[in-house]
PDB file of N, CA and C in Angstrom:
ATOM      1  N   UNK A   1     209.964-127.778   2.920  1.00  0.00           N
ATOM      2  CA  UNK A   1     208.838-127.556   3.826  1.00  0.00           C
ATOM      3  C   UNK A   1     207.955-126.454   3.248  1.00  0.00           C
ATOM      4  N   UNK A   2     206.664-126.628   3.882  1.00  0.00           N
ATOM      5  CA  UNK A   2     206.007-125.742   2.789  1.00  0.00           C
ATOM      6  C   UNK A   2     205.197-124.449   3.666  1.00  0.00           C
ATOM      7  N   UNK A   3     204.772-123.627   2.731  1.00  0.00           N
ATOM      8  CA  UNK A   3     204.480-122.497   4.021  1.00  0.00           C
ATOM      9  C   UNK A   3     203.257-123.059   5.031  1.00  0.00           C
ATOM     10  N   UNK A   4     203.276-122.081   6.073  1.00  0.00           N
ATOM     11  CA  UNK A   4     201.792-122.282   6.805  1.00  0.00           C
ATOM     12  C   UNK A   4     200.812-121.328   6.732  1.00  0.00           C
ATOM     13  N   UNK A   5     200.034-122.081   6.452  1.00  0.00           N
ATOM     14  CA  UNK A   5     198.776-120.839   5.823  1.00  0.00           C
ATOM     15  C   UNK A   5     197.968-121.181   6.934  1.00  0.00           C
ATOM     16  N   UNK A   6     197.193-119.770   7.217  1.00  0.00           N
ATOM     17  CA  UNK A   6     196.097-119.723   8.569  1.00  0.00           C
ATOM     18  C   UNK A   6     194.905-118.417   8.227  1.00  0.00           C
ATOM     19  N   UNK A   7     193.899-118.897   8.710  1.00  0.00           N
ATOM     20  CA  UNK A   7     192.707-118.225   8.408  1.00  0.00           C
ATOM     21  C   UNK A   7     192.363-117.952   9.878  1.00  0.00           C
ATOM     22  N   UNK A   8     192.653-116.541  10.631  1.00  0.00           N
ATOM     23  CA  UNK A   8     191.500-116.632  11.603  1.00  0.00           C
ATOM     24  C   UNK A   8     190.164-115.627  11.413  1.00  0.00           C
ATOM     25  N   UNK A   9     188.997-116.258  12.044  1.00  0.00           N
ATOM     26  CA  UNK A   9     187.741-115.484  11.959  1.00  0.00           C
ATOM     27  C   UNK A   9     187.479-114.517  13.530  1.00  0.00           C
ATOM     28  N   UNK A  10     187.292-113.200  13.066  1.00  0.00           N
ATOM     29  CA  UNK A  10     187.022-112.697  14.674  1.00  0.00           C
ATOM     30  C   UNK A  10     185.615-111.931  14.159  1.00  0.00           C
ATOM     31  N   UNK A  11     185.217-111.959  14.936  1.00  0.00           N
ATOM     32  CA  UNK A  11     183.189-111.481  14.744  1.00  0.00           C
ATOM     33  C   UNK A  11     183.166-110.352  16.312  1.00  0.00           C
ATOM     34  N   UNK A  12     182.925-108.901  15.210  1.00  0.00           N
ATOM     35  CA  UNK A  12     182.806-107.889  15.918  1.00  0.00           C
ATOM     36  C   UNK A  12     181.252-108.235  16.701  1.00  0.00           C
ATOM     37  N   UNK A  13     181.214-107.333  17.931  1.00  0.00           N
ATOM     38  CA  UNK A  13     179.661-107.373  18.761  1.00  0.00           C
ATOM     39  C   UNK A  13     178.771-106.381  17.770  1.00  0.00           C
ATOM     40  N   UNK A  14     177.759-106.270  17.723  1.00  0.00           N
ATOM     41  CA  UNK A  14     176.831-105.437  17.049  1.00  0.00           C
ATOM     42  C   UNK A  14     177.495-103.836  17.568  1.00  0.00           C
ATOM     43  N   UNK A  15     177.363-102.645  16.385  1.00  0.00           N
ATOM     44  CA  UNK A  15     178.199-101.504  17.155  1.00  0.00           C
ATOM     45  C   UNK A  15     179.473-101.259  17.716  1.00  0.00           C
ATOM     46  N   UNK A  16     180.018-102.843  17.364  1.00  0.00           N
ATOM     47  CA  UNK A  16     181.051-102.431  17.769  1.00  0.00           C
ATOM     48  C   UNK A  16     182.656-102.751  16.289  1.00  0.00           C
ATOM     49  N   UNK A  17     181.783-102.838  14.910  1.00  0.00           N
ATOM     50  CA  UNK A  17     182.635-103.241  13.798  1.00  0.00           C
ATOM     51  C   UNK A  17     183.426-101.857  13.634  1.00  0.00           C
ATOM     52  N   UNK A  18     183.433-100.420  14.052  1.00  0.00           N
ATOM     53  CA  UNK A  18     184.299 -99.806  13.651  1.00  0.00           C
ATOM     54  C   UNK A  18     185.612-100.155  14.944  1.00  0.00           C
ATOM     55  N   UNK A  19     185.550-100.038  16.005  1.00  0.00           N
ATOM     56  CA  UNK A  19     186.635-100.359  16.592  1.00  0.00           C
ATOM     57  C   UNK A  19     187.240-101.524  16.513  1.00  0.00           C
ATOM     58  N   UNK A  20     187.048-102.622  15.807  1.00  0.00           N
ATOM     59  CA  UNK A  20     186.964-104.145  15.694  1.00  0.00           C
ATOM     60  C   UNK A  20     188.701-103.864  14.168  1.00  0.00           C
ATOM     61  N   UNK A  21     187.634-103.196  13.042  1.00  0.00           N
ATOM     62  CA  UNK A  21     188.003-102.454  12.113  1.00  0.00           C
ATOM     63  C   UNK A  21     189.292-101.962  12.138  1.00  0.00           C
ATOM     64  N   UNK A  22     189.518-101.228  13.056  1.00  0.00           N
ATOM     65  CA  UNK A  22     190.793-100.393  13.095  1.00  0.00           C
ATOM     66  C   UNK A  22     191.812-101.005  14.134  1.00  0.00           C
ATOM     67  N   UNK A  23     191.144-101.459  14.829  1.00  0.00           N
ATOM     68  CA  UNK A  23     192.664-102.517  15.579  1.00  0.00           C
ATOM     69  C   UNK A  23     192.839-103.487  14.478  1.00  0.00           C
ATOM     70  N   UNK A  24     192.139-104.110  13.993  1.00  0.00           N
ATOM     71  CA  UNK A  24     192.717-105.336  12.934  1.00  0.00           C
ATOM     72  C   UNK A  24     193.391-104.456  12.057  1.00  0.00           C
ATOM     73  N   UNK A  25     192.746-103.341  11.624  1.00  0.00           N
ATOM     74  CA  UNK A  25     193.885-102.630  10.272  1.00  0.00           C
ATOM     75  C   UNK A  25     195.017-102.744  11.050  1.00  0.00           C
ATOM     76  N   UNK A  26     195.361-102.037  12.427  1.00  0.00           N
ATOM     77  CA  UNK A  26     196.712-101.799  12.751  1.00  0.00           C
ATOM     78  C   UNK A  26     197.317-103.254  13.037  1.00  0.00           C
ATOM     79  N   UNK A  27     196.951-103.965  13.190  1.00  0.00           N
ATOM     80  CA  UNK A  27     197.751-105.064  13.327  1.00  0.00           C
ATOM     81  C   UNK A  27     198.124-106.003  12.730  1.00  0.00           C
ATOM     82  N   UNK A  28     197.301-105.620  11.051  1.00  0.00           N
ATOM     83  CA  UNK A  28     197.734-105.932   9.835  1.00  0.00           C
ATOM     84  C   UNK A  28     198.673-105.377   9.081  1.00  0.00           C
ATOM     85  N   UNK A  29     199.142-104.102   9.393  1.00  0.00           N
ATOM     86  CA  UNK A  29     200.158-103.062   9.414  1.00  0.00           C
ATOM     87  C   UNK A  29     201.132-103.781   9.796  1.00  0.00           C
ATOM     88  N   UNK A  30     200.775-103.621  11.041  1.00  0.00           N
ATOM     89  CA  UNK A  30     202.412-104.428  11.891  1.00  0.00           C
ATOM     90  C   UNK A  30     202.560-105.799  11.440  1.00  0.00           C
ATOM     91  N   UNK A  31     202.120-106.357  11.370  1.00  0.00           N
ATOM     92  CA  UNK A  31     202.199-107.936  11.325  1.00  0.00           C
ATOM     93  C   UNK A  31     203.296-108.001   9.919  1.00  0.00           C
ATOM     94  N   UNK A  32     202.429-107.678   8.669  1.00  0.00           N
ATOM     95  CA  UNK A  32     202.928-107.371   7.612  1.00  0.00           C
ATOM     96  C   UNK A  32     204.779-107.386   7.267  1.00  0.00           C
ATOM     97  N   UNK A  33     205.275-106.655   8.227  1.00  0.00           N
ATOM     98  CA  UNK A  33     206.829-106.793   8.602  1.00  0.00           C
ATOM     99  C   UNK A  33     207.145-107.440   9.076  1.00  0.00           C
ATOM    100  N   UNK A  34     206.754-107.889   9.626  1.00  0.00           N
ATOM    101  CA  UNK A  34     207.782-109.598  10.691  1.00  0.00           C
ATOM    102  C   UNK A  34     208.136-109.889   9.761  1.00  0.00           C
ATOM    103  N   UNK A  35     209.487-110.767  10.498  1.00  0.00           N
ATOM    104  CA  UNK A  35     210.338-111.869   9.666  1.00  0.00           C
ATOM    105  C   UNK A  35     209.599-112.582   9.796  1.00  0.00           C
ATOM    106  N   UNK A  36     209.398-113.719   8.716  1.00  0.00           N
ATOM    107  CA  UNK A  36     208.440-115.134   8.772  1.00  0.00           C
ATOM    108  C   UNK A  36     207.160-114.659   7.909  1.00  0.00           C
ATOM    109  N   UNK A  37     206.604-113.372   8.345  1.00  0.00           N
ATOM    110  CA  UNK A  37     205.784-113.537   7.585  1.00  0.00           C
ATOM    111  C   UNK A  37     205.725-113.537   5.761  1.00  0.00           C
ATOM    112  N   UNK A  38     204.797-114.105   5.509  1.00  0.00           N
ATOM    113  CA  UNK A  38     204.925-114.356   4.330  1.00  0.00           C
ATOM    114  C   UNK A  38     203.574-113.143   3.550  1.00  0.00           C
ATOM    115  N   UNK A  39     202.927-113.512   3.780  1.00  0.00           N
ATOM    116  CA  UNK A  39     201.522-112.705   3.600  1.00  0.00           C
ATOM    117  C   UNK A  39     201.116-112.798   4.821  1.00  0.00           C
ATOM    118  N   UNK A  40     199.950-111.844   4.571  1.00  0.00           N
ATOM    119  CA  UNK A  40     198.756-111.347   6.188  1.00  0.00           C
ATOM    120  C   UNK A  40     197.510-110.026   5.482  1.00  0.00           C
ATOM    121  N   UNK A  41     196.969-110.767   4.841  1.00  0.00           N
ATOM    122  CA  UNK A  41     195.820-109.982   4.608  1.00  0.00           C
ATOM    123  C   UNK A  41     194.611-110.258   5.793  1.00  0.00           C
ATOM    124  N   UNK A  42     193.659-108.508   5.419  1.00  0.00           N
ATOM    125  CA  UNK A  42     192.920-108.368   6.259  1.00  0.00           C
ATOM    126  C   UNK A  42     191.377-108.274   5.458  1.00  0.00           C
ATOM    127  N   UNK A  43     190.294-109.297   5.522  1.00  0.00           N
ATOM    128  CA  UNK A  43     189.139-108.988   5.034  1.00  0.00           C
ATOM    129  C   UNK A  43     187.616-108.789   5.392  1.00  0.00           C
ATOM    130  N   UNK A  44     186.973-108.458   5.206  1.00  0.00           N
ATOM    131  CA  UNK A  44     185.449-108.094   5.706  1.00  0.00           C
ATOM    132  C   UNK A  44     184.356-109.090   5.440  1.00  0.00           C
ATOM    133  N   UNK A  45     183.818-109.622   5.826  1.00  0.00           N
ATOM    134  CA  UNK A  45     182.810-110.199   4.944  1.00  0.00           C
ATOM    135  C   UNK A  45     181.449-109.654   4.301  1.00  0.00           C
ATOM    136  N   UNK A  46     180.906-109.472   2.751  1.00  0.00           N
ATOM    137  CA  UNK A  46     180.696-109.309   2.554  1.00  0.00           C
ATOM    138  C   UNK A  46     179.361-109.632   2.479  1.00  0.00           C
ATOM    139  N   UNK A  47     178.753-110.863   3.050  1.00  0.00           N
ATOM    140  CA  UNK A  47     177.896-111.366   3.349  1.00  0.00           C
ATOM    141  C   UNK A  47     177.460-111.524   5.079  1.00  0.00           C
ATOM    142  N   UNK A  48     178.291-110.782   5.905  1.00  0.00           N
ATOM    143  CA  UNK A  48     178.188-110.440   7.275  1.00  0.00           C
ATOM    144  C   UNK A  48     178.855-109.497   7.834  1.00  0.00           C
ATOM    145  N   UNK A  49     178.917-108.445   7.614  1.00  0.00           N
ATOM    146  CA  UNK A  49     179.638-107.316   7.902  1.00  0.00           C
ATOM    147  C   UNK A  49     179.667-107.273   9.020  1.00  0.00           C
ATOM    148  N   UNK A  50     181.032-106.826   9.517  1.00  0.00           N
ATOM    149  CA  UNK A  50     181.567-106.774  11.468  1.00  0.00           C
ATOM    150  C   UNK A  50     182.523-108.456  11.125  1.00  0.00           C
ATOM    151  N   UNK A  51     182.120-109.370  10.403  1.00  0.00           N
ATOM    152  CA  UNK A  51     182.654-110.952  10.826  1.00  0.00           C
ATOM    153  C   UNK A  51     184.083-110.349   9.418  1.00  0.00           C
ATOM    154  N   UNK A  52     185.268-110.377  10.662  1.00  0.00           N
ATOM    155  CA  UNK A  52     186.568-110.336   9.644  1.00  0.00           C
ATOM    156  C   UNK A  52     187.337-111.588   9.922  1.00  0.00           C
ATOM    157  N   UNK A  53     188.239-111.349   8.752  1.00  0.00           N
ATOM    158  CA  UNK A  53     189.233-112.177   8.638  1.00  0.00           C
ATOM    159  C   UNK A  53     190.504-111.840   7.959  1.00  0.00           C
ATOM    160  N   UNK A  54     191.321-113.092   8.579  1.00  0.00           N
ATOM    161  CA  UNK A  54     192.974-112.576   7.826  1.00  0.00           C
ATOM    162  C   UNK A  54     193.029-113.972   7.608  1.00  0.00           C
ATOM    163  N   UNK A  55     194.005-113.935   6.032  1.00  0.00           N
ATOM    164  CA  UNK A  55     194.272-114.671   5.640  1.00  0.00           C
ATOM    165  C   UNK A  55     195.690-114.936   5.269  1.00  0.00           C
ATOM    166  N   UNK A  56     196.984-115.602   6.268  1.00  0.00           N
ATOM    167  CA  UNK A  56     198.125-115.477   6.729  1.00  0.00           C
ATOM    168  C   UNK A  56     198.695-116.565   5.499  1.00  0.00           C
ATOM    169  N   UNK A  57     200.243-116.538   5.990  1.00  0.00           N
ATOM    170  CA  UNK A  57     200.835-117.251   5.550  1.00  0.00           C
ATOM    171  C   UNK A  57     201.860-117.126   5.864  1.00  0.00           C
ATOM    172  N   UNK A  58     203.025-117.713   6.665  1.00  0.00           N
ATOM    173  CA  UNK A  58     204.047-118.095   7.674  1.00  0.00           C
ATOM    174  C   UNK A  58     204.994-118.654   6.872  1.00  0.00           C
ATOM    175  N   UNK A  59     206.100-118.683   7.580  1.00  0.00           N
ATOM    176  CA  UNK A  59     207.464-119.725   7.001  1.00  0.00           C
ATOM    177  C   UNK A  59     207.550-120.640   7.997  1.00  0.00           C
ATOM    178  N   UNK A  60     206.757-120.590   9.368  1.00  0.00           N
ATOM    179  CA  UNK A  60     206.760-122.070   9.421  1.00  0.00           C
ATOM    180  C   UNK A  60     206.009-121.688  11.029  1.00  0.00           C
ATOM    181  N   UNK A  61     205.711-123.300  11.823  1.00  0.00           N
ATOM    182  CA  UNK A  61     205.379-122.672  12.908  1.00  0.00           C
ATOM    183  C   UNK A  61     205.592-121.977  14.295  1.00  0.00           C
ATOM    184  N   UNK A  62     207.029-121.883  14.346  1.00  0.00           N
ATOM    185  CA  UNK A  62     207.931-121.140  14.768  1.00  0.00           C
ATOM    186  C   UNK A  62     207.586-119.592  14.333  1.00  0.00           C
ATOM    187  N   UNK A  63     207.355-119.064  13.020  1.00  0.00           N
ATOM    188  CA  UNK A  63     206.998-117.513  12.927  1.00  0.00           C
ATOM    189  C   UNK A  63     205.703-117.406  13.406  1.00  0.00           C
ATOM    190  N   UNK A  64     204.586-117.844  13.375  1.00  0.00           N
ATOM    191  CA  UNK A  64     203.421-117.690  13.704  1.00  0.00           C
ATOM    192  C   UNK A  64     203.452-117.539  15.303  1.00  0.00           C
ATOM    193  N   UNK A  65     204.186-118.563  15.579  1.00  0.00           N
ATOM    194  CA  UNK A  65     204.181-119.035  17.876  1.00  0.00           C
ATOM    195  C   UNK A  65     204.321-117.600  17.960  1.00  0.00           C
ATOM    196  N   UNK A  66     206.101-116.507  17.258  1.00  0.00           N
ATOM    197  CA  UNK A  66     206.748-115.326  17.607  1.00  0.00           C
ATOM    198  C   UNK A  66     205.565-114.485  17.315  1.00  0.00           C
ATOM    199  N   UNK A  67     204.666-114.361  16.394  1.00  0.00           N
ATOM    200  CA  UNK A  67     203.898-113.294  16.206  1.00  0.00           C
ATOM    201  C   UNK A  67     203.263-113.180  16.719  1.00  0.00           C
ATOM    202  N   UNK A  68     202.424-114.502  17.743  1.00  0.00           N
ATOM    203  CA  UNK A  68     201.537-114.458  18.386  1.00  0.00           C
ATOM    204  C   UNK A  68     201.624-113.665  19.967  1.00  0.00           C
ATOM    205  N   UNK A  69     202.991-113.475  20.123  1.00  0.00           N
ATOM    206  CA  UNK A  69     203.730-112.884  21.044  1.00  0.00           C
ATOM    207  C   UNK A  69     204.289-111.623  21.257  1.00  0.00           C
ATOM    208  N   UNK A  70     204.310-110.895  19.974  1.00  0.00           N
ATOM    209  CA  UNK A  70     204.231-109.436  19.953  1.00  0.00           C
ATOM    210  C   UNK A  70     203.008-108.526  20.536  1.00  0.00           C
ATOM    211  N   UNK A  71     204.363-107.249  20.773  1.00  0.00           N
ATOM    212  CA  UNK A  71     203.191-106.110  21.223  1.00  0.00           C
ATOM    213  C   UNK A  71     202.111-105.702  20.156  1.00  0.00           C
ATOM    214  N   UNK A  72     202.087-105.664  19.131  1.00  0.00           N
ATOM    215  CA  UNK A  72     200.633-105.540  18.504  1.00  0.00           C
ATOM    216  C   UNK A  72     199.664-106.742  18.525  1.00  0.00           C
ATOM    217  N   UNK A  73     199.588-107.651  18.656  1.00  0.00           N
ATOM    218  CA  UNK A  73     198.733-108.494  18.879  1.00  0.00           C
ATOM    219  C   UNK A  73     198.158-108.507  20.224  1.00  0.00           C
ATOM    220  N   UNK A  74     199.224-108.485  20.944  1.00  0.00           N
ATOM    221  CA  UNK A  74     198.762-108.014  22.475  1.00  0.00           C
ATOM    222  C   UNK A  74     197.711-106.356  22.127  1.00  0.00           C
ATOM    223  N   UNK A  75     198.391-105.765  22.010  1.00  0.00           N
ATOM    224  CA  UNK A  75     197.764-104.384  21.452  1.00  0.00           C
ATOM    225  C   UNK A  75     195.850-104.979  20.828  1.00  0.00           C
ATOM    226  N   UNK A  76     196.271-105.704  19.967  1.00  0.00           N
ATOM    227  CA  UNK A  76     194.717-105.313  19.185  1.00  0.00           C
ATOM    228  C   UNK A  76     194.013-106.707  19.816  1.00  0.00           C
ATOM    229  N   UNK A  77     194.279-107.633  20.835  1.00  0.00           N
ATOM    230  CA  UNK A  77     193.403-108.527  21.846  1.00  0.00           C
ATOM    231  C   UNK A  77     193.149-107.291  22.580  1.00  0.00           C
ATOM    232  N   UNK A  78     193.716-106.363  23.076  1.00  0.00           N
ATOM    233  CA  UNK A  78     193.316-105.733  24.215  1.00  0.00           C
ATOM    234  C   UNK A  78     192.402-104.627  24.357  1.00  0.00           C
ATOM    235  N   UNK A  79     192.405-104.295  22.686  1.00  0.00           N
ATOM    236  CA  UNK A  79     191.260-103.266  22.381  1.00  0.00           C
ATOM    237  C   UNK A  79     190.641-104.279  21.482  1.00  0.00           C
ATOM    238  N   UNK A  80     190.182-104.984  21.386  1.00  0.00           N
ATOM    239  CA  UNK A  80     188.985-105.611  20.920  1.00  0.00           C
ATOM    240  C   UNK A  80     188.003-106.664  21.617  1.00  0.00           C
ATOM    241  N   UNK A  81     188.932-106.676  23.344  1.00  0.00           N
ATOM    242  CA  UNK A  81     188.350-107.385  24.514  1.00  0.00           C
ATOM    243  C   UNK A  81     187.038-107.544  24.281  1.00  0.00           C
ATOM    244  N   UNK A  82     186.586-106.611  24.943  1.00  0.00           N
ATOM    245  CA  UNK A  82     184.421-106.859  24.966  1.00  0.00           C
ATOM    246  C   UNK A  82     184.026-106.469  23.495  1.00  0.00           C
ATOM    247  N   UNK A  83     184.828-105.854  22.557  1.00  0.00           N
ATOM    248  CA  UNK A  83     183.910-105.708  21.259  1.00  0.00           C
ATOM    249  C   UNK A  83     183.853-106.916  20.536  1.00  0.00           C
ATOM    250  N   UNK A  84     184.322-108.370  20.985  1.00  0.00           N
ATOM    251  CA  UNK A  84     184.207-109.212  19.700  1.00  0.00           C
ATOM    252  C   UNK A  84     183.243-109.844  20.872  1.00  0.00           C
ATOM    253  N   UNK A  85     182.453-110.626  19.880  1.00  0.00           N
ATOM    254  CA  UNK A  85     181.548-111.796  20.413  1.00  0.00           C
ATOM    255  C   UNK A  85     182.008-112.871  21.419  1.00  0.00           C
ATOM    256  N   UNK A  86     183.001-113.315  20.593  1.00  0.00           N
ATOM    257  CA  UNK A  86     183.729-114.965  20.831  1.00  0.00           C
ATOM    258  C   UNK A  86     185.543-114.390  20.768  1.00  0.00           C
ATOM    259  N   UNK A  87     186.175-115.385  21.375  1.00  0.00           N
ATOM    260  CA  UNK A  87     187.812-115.140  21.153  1.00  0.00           C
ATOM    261  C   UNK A  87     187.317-115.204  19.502  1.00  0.00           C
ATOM    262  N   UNK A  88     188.835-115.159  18.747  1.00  0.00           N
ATOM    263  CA  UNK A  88     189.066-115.241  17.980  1.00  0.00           C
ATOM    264  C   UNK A  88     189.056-116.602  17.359  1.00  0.00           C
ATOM    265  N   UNK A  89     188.430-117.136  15.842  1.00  0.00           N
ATOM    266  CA  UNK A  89     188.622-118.541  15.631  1.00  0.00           C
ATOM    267  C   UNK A  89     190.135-118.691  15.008  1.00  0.00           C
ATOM    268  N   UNK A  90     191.171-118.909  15.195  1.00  0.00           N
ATOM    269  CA  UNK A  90     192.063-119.305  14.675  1.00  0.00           C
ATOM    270  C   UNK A  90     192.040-120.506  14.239  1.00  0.00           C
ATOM    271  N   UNK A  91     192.131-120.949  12.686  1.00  0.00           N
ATOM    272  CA  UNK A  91     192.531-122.377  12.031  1.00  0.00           C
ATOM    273  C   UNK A  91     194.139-122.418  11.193  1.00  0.00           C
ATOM    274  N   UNK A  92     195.051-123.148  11.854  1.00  0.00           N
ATOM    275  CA  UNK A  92     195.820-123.373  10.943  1.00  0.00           C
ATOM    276  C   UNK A  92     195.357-124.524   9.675  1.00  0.00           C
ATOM    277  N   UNK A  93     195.814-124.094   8.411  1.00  0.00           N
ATOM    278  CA  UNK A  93     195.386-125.195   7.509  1.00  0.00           C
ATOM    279  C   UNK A  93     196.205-126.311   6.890  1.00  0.00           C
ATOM    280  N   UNK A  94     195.723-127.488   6.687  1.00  0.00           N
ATOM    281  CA  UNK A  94     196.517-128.479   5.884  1.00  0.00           C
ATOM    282  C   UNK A  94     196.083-128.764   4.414  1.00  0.00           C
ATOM    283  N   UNK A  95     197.216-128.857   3.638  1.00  0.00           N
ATOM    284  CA  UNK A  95     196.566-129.096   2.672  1.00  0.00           C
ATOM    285  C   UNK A  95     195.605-130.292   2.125  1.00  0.00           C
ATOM    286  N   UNK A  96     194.831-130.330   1.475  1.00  0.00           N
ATOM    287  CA  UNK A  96     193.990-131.609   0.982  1.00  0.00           C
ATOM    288  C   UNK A  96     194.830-132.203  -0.380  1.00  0.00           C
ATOM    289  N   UNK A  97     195.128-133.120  -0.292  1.00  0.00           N
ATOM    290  CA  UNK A  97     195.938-134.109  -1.396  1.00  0.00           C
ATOM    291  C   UNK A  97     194.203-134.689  -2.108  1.00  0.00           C
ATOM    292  N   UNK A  98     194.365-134.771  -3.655  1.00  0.00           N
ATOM    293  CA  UNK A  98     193.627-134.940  -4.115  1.00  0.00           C
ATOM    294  C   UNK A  98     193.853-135.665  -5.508  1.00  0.00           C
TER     295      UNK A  98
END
């Protein structure tokens, strides 16, 4: 079985990319240690600054469901309530056979 890789996009409100910023750092911190996880990077866009992303990777979808269920995630939904635009876009991905 092969890993699960996931991209989500969260888009800070105008003024509000430093607090956006530092809950995602911390919960890229934490995340980082779970069992299951595999990778969990955290990035900026460089062509829209405030619009971040992480770019995950799981042992399956069973670790992702558990992570989604921890106190830091709870933690950094709850301080990033009114500063993001939109929920969060979460995509899990499949691969393209080619």
């Amino acid at each position: 079985m092969s890993d699960l890789r996931v991209i989500a996009e969260i888009i800070a409100k105008p003024g509000s990319e430093d607090v956006i910023r530092g809950a995602l750092s911390k919960l890229a911190s934490a995340t980082q240690s779970e069992d299951g996880c595999n990778t969990y990077e955290l990035f900026e866009s460089a062509a829209a600054p405030g619009t971040f992303f992480t770019l995950e990777s799981w042992r399956g979808q069973a670790d992702l469901d558990a992570h989604m269920q921890t106190d830091h995630v709870a933690a950094a939904f709850a301080v990033a309530g009114e500063h993001v635009s939109a929920a969060p876009a979460i995509h899990p991905l499949t691969p393209v056979e080619g």
